[in-house]
N, C-alpha and C. Protein backbone atom coordinates (compact mmCIF):
# COMPACT_ATOMS: atom_id res chain seq x y z
N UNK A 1 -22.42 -7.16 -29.87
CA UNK A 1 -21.67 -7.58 -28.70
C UNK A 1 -20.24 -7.88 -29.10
N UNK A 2 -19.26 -7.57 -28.27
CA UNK A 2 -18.18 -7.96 -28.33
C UNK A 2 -17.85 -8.43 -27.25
N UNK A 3 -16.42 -9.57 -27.79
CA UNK A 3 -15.61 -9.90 -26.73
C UNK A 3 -14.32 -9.83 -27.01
N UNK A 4 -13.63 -10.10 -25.71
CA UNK A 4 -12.17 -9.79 -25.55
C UNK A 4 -11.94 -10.83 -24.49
N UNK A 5 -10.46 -11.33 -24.39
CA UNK A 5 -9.92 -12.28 -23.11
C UNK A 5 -8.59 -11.30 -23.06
N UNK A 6 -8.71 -10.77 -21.70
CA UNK A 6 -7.56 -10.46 -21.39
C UNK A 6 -5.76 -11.21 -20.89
N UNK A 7 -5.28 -10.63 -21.10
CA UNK A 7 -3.77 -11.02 -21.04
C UNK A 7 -3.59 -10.34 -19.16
N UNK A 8 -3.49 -11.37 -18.30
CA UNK A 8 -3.29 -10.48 -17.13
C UNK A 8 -2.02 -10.15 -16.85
N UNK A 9 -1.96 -8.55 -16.29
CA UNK A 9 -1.26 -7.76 -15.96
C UNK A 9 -1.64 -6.48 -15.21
N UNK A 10 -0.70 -6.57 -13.97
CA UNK A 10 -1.10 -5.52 -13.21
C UNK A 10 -1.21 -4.07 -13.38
N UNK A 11 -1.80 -3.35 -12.16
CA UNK A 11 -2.15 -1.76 -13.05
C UNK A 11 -0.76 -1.41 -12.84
N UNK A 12 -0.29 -1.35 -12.55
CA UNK A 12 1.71 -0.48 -12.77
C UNK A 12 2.05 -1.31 -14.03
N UNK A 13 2.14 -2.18 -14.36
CA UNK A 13 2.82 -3.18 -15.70
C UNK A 13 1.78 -1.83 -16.99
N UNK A 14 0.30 -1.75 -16.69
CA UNK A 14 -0.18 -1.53 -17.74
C UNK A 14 0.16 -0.02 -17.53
N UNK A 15 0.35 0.33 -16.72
CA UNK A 15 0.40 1.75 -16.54
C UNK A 15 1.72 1.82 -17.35
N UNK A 16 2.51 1.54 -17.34
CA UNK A 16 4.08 1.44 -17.74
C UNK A 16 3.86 1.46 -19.34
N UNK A 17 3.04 -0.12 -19.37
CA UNK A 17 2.75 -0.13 -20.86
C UNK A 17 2.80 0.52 -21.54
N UNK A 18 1.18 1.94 -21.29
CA UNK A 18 0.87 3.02 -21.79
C UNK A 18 1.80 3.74 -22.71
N UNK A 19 2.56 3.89 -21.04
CA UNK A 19 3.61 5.43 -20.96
C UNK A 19 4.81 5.02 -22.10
N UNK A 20 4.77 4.12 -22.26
CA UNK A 20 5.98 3.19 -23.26
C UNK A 20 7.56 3.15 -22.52
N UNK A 21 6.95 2.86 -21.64
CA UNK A 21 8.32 2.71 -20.61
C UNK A 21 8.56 0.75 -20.15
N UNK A 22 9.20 0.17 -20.35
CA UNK A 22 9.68 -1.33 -19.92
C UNK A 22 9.80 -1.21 -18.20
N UNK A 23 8.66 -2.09 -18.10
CA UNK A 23 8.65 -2.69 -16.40
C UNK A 23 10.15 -2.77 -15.76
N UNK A 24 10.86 -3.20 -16.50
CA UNK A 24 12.03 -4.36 -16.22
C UNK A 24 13.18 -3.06 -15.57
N UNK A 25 12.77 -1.96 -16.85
CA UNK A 25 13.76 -1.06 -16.65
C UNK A 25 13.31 0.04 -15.91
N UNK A 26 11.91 -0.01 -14.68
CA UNK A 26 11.60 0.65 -13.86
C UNK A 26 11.50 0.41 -12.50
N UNK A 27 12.44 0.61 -11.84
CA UNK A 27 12.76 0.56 -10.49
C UNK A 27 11.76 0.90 -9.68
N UNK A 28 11.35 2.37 -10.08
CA UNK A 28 10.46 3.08 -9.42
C UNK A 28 9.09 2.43 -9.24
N UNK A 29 8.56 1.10 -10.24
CA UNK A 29 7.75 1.05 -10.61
C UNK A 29 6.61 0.52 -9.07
N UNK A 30 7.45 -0.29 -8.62
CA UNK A 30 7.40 -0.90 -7.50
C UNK A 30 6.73 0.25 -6.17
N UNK A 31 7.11 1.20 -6.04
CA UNK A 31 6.50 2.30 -5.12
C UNK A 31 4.97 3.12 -5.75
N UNK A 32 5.19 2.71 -6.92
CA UNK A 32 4.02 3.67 -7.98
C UNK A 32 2.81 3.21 -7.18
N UNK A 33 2.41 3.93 -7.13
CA UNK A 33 0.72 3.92 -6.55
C UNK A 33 0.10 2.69 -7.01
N UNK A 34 -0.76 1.88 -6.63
CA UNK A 34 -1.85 0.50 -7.35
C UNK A 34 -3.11 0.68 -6.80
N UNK A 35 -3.91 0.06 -7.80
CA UNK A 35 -5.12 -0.13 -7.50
C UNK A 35 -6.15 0.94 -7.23
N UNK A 36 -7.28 0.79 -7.33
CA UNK A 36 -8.59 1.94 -7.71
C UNK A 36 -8.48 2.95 -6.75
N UNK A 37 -9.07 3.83 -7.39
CA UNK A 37 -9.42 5.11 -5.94
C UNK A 37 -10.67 4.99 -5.94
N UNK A 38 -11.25 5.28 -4.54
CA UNK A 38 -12.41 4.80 -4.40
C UNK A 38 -13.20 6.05 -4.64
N UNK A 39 -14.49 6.23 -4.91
CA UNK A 39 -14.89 7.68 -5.79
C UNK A 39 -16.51 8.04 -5.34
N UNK A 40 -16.55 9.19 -4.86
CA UNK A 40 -17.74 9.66 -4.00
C UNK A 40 -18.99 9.53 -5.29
N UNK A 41 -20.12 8.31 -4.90
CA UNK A 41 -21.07 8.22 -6.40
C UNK A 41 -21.91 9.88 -6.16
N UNK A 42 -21.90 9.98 -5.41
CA UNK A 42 -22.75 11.56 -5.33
C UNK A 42 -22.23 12.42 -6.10
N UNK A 43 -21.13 12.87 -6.62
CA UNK A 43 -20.45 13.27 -7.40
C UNK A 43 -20.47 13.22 -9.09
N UNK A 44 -21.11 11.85 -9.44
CA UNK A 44 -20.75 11.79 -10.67
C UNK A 44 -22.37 10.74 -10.74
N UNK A 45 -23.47 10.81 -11.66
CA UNK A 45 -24.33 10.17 -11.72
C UNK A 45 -24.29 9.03 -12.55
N UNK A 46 -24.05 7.83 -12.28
CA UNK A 46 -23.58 6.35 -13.14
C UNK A 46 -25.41 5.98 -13.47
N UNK A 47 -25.84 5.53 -14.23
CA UNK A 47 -26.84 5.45 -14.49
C UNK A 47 -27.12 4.43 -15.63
N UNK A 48 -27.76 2.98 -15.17
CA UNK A 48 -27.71 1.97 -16.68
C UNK A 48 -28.09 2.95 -17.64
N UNK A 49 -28.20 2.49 -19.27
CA UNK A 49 -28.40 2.58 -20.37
C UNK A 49 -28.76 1.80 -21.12
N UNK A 50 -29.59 1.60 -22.06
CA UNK A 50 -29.58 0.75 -23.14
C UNK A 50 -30.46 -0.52 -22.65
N UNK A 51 -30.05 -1.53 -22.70
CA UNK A 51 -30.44 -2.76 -22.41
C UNK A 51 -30.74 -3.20 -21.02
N UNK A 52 -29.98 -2.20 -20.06
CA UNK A 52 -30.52 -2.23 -18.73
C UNK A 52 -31.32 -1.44 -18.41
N UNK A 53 -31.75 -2.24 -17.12
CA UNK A 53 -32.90 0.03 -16.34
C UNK A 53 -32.37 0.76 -16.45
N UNK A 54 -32.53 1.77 -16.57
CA UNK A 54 -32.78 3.32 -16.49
C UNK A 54 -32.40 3.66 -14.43
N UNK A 55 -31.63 4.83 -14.24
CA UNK A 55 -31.69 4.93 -12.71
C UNK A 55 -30.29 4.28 -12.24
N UNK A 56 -30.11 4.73 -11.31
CA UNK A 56 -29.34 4.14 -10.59
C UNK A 56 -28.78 3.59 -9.70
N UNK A 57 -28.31 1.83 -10.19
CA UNK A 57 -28.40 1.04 -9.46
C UNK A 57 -27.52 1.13 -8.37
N UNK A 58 -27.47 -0.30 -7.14
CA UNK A 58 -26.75 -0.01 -6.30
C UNK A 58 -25.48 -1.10 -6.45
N UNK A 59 -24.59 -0.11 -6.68
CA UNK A 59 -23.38 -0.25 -7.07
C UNK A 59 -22.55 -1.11 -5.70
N UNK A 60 -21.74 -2.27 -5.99
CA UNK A 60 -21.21 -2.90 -5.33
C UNK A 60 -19.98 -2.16 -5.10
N UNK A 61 -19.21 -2.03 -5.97
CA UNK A 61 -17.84 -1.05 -6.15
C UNK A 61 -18.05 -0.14 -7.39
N UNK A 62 -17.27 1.00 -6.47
CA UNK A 62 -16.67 2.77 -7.90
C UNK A 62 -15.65 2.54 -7.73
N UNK A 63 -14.89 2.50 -8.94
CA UNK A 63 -13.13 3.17 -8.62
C UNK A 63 -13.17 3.90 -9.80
N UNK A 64 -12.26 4.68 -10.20
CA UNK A 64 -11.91 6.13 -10.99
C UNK A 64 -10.64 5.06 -11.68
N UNK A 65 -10.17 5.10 -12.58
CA UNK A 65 -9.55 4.69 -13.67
C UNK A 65 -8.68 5.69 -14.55
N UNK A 66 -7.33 5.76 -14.69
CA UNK A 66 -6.84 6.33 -16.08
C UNK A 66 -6.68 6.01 -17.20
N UNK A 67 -7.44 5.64 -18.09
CA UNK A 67 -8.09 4.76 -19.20
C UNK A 67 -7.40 5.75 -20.68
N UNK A 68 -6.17 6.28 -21.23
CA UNK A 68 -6.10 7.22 -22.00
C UNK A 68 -6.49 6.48 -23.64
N UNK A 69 -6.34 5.00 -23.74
CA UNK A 69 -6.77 4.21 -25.19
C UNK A 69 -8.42 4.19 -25.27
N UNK A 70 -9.27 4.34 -24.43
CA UNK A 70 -10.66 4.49 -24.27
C UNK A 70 -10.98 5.78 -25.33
N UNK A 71 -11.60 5.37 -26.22
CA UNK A 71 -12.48 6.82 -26.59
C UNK A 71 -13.69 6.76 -26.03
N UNK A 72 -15.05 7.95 -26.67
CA UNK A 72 -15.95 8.43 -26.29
C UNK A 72 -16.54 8.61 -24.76
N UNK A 73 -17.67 8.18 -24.48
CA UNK A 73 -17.92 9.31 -23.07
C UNK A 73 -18.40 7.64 -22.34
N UNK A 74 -18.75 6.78 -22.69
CA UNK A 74 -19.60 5.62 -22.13
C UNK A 74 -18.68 4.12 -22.27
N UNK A 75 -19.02 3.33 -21.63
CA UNK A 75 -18.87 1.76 -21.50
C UNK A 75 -19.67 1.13 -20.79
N UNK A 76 -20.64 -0.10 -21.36
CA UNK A 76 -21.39 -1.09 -20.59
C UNK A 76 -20.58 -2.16 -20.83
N UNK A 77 -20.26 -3.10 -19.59
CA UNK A 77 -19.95 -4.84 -20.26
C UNK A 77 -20.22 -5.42 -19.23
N UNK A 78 -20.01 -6.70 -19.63
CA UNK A 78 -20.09 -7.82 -18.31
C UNK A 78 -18.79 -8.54 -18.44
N UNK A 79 -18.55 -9.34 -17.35
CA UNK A 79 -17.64 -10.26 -17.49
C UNK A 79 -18.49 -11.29 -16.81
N UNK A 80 -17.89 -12.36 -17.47
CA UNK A 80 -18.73 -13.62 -17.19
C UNK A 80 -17.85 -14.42 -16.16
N UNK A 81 -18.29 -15.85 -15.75
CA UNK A 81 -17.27 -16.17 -14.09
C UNK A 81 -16.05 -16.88 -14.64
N UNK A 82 -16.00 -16.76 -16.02
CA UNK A 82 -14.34 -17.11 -16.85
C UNK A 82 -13.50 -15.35 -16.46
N UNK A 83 -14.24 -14.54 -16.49
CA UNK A 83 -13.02 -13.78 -16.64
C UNK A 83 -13.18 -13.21 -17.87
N UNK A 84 -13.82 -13.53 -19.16
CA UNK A 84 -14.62 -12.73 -20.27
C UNK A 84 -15.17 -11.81 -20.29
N UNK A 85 -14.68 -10.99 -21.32
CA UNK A 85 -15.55 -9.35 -21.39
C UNK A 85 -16.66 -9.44 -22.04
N UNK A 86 -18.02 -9.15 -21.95
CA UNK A 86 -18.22 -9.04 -22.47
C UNK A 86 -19.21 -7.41 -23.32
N UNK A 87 -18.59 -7.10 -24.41
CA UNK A 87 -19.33 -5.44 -24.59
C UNK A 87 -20.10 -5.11 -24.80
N UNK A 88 -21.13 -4.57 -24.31
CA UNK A 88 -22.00 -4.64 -24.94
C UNK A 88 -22.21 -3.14 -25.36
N UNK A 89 -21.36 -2.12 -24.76
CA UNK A 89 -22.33 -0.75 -25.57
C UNK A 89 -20.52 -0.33 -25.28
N UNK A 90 -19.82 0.45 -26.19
CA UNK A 90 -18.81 1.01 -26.43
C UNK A 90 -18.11 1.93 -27.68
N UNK A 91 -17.94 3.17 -27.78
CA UNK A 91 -17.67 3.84 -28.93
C UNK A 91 -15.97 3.76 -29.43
N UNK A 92 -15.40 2.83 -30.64
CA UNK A 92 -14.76 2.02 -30.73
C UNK A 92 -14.30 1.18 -30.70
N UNK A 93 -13.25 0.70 -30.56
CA UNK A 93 -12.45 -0.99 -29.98
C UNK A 93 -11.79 -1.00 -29.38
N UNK A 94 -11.70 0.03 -28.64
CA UNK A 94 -10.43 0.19 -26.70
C UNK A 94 -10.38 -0.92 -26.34
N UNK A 95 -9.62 -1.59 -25.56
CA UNK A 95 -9.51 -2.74 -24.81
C UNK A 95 -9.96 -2.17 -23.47
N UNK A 96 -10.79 -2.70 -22.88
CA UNK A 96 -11.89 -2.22 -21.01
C UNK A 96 -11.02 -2.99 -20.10
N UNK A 97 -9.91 -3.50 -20.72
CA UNK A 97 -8.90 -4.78 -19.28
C UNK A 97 -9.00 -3.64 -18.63
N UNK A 98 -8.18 -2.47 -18.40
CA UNK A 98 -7.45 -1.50 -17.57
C UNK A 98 -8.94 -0.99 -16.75
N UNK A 99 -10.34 -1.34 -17.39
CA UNK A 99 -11.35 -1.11 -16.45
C UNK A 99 -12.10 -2.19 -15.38
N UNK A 100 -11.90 -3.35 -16.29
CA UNK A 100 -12.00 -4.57 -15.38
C UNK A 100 -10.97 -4.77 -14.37
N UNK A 101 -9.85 -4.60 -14.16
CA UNK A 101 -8.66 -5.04 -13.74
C UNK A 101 -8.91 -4.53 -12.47
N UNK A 102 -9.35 -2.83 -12.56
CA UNK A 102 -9.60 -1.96 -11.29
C UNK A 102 -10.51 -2.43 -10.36
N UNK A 103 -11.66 -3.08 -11.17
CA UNK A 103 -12.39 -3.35 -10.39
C UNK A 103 -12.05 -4.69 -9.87
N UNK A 104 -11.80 -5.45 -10.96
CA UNK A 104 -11.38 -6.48 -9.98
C UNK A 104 -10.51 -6.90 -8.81
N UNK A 105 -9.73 -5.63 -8.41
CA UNK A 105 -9.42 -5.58 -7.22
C UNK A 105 -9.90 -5.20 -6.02
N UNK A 106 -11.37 -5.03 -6.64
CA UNK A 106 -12.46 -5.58 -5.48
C UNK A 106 -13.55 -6.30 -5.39
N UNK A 107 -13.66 -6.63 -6.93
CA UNK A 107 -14.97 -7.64 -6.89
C UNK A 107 -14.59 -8.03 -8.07
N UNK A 108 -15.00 -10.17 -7.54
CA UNK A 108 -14.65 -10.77 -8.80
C UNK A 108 -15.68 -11.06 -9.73
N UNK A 109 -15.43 -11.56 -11.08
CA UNK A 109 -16.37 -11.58 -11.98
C UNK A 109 -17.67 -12.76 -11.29
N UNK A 110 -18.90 -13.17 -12.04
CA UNK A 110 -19.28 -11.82 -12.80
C UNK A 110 -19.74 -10.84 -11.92
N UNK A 111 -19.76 -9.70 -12.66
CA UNK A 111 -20.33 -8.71 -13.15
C UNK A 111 -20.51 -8.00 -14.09
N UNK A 112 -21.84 -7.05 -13.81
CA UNK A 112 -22.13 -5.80 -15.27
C UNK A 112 -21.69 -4.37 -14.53
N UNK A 113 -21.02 -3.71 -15.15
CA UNK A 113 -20.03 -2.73 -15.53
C UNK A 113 -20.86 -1.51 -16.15
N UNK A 114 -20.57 -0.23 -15.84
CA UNK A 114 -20.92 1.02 -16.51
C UNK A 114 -19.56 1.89 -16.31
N UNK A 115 -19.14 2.47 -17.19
CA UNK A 115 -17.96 3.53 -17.17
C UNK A 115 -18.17 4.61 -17.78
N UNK A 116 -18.16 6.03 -17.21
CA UNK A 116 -18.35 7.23 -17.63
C UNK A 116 -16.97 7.82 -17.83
N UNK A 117 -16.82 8.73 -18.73
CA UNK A 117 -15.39 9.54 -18.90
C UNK A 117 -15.98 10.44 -17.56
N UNK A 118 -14.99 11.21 -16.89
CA UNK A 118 -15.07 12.34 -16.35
C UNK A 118 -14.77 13.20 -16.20
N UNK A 119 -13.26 13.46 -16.78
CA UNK A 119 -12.17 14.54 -16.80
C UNK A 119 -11.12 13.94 -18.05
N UNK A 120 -11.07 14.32 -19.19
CA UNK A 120 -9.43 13.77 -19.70
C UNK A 120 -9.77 12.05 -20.43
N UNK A 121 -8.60 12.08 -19.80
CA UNK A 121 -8.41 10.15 -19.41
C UNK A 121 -9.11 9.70 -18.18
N UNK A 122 -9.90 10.44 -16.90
CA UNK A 122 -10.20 9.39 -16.34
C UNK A 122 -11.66 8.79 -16.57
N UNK A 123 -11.33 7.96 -15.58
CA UNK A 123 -13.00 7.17 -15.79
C UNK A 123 -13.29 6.41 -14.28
N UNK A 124 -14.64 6.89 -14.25
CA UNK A 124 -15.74 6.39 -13.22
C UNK A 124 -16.29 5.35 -13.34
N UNK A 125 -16.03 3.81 -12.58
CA UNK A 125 -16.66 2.87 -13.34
C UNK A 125 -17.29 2.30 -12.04
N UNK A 126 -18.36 1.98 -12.33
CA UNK A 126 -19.00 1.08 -11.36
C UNK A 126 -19.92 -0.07 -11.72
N UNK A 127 -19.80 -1.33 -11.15
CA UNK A 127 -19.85 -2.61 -10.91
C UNK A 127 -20.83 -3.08 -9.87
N UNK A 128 -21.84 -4.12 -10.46
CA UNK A 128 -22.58 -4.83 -9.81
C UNK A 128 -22.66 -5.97 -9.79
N UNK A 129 -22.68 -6.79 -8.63
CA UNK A 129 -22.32 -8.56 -8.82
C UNK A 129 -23.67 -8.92 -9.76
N UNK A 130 -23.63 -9.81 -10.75
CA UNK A 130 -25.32 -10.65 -10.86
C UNK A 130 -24.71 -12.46 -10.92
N UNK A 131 -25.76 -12.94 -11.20
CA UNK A 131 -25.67 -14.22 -11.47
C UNK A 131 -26.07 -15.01 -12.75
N UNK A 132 -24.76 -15.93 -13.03
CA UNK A 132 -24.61 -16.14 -14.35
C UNK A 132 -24.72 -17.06 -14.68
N UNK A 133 -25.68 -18.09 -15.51
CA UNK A 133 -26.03 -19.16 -16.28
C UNK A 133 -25.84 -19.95 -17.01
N UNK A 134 -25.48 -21.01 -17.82
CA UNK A 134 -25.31 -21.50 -19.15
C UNK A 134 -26.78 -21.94 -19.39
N UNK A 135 -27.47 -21.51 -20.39
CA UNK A 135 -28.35 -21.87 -20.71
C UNK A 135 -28.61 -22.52 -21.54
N UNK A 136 -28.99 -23.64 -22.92
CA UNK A 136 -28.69 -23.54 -23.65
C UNK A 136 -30.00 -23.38 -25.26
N UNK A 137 -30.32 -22.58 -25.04
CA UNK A 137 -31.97 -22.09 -25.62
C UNK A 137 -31.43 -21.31 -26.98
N UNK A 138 -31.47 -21.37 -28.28
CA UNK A 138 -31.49 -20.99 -29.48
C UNK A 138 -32.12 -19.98 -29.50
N UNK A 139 -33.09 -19.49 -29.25
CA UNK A 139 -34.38 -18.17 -29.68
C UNK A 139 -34.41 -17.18 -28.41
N UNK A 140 -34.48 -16.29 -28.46
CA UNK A 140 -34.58 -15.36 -27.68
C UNK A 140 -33.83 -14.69 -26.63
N UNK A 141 -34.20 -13.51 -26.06
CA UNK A 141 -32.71 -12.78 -25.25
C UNK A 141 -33.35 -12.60 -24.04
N UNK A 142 -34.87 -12.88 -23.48
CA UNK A 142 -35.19 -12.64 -22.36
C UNK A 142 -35.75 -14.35 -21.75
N UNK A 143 -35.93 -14.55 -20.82
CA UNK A 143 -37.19 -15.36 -20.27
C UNK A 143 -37.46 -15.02 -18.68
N UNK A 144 -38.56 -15.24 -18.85
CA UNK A 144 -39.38 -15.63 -17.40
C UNK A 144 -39.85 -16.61 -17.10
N UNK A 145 -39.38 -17.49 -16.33
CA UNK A 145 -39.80 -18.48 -15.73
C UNK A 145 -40.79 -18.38 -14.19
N UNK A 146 -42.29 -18.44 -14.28
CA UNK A 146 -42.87 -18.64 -12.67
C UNK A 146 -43.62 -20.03 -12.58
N UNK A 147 -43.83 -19.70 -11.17
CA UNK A 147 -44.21 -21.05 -10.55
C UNK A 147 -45.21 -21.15 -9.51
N UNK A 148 -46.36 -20.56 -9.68
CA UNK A 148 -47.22 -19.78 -8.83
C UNK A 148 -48.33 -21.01 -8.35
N UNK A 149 -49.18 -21.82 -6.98
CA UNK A 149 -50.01 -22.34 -6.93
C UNK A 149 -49.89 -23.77 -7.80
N UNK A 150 -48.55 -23.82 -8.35
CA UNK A 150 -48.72 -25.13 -9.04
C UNK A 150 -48.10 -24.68 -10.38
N UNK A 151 -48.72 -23.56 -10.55
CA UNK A 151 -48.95 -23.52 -12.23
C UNK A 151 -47.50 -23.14 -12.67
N UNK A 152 -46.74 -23.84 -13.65
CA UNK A 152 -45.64 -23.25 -14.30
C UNK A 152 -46.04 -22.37 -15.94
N UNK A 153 -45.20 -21.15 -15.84
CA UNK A 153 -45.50 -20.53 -17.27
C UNK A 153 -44.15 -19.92 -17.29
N UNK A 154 -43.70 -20.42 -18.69
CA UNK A 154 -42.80 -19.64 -19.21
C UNK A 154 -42.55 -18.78 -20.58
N UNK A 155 -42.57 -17.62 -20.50
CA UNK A 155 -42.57 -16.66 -21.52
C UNK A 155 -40.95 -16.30 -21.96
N UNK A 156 -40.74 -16.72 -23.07
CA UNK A 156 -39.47 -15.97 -24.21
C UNK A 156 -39.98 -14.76 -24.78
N UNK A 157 -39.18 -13.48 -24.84
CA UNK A 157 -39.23 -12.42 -25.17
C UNK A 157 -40.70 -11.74 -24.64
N UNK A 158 -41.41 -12.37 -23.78
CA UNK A 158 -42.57 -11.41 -23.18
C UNK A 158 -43.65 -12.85 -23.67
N UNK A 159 -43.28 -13.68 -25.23
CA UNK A 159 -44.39 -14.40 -25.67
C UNK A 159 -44.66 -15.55 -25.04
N UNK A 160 -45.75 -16.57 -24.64
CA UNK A 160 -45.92 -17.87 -23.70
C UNK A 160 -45.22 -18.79 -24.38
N UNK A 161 -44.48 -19.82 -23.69
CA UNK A 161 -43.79 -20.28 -24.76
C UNK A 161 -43.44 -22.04 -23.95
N UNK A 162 -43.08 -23.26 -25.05
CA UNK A 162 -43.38 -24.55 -23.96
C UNK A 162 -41.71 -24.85 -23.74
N UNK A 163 -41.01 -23.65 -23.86
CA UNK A 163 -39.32 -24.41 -23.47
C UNK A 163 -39.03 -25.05 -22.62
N UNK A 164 -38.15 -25.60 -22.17
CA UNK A 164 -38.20 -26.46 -20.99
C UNK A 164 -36.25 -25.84 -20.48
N UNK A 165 -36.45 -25.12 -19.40
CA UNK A 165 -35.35 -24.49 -18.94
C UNK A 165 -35.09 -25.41 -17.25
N UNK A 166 -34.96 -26.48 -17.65
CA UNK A 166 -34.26 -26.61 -15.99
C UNK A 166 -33.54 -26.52 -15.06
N UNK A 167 -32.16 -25.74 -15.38
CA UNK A 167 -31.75 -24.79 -14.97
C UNK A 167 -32.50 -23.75 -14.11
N UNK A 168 -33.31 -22.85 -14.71
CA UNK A 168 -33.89 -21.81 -14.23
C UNK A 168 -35.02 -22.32 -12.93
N UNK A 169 -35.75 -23.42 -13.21
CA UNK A 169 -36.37 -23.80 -12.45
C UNK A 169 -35.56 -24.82 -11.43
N UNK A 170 -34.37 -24.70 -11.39
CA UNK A 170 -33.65 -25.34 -10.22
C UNK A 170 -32.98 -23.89 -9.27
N UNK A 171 -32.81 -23.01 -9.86
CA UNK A 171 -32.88 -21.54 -9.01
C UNK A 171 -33.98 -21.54 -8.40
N UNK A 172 -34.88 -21.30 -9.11
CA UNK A 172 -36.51 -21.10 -8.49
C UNK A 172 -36.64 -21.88 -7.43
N UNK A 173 -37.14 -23.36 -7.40
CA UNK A 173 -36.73 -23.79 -6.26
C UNK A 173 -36.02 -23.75 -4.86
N UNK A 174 -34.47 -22.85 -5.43
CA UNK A 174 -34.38 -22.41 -4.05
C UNK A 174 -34.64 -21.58 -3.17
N UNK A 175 -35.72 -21.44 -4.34
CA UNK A 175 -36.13 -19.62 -3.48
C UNK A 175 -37.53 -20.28 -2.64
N UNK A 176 -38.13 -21.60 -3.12
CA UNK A 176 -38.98 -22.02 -2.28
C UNK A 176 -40.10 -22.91 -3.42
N UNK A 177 -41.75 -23.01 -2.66
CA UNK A 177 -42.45 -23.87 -4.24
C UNK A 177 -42.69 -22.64 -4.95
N UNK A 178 -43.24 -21.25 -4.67
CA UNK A 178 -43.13 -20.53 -5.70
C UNK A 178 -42.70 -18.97 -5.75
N UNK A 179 -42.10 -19.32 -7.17
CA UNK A 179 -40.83 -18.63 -7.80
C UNK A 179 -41.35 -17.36 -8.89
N UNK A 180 -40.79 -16.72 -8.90
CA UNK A 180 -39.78 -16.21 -10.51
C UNK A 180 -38.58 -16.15 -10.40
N UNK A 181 -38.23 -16.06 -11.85
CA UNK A 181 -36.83 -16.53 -12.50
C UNK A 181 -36.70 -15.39 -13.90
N UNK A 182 -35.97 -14.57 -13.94
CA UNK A 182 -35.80 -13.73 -14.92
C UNK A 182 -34.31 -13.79 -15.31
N UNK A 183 -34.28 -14.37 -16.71
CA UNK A 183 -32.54 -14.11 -17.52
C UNK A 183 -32.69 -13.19 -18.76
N UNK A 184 -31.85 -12.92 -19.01
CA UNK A 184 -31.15 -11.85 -19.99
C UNK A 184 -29.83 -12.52 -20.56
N UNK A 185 -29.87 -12.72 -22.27
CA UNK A 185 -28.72 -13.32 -22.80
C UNK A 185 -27.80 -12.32 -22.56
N UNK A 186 -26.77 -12.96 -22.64
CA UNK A 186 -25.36 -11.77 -22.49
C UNK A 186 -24.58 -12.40 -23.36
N UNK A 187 -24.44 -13.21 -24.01
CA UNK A 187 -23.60 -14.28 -25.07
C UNK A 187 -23.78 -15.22 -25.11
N UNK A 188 -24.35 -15.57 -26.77
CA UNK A 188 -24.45 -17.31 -26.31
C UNK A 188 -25.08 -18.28 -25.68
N UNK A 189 -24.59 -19.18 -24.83
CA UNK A 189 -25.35 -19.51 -24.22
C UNK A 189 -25.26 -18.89 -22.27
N UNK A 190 -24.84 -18.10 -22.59
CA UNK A 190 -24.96 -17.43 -21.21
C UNK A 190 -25.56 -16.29 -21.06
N UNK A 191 -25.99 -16.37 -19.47
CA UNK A 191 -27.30 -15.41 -19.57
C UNK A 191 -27.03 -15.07 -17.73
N UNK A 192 -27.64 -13.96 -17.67
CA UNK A 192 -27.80 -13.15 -16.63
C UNK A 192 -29.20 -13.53 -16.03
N UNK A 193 -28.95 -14.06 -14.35
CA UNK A 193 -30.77 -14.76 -14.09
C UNK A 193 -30.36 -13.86 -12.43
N UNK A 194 -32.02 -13.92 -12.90
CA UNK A 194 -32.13 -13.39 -11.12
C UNK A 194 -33.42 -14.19 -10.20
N UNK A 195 -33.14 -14.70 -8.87
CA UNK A 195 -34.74 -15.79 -9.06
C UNK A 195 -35.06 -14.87 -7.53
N UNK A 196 -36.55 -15.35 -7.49
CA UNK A 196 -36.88 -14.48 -6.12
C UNK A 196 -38.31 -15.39 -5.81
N UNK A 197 -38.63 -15.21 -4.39
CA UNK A 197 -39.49 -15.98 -4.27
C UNK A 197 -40.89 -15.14 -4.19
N UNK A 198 -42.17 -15.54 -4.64
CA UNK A 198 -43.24 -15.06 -4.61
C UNK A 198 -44.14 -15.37 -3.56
């Protein structure tokens, strides 16, 4: 996993950046086009990888990106509700601001992120809101928390286990008396939860 904290700056500033041209000394810069193009998903198949499902999810926002410091063909990350990247699947050490940035001019963090090359420099990225945790549990990258008839059971990494997550079972709750509760570490002590009622 990696992380990064971005330095904010808009897409014309970074666009400028790139090109090695000074904001200051671009007039024009001000008329230059901003912000994502919005991008037909039928067109291009975004599809988790790795650590997520398989298939494809339903995407909150696409925008298309000119990303030319990006190598290889893929990007997964999240950003957490600081505004943190975080990487989790990427071929090199590109900086993803210029992919977060896009999107975040339509949806704020968090979210988890997929970016495909598609042509060149551009890139297809699409974004799904989830919900984000501090947890603070030492061992393991998954849990399930349920709450079925009374009975509470909670399993780390799939195994039964006696942690005591109250957090998770204060989600659960609002889903009603009984719950599941599923997180996924993403750094640390933060974690990706989703609760639903049974």
């Amino acid at each position: 996993m990696g992380l990064f904290r971005r330095r904010h700056e808009t897409l014309n500033e970074q666009l400028l950046r790139e090109a090695g041209l000074d904001p200051a000394q671009a007039p024009a810069a001000a008329a230059a086009p901003s912000g994502p193009t919005p991008f037909p998903v039928g067109d291009i198949h975004l599809g988790w990888r790795g650590r997520v499902p398989s298939g494809p999810p339903s995407w909150d926002v696409v925008v298309t990106v000119n990303a030319p410091a990006l190598a290889g063909t893929e990007v997964v990350f999240t950003t957490l509700p600081n505004g943190d990247v975080i990487v989790d699947q990427e071929e090199g050490d590109g900086d993803l601001s210029s992919l977060a940035d896009a999107l975040e001019q339509k949806l704020g963090p968090p979210y988890k992120a997929l970016g495909a090359r598609h042509a060149d420099d551009l890139w297809v990225v699409g974004a799904k809101r989830i919900q984000v945790a501090e947890i603070a549990l030492a061992d393991g990258d998954t849990i399930e928390l349920t709450r079925n008839d009374g009975v509470r059971e909670v399993r780390v990494d799939g195994e039964t286990s006696n942690a005591q997550v109250p957090e998770l079972e204060q989600l659960g709750e609002q889903e009603g008396p009984d719950y599941c509760v599923e997180a996924e570490r993403i750094d640390g002590d933060f974690w990706e939860v989703e609760a639903s009622a049974l």
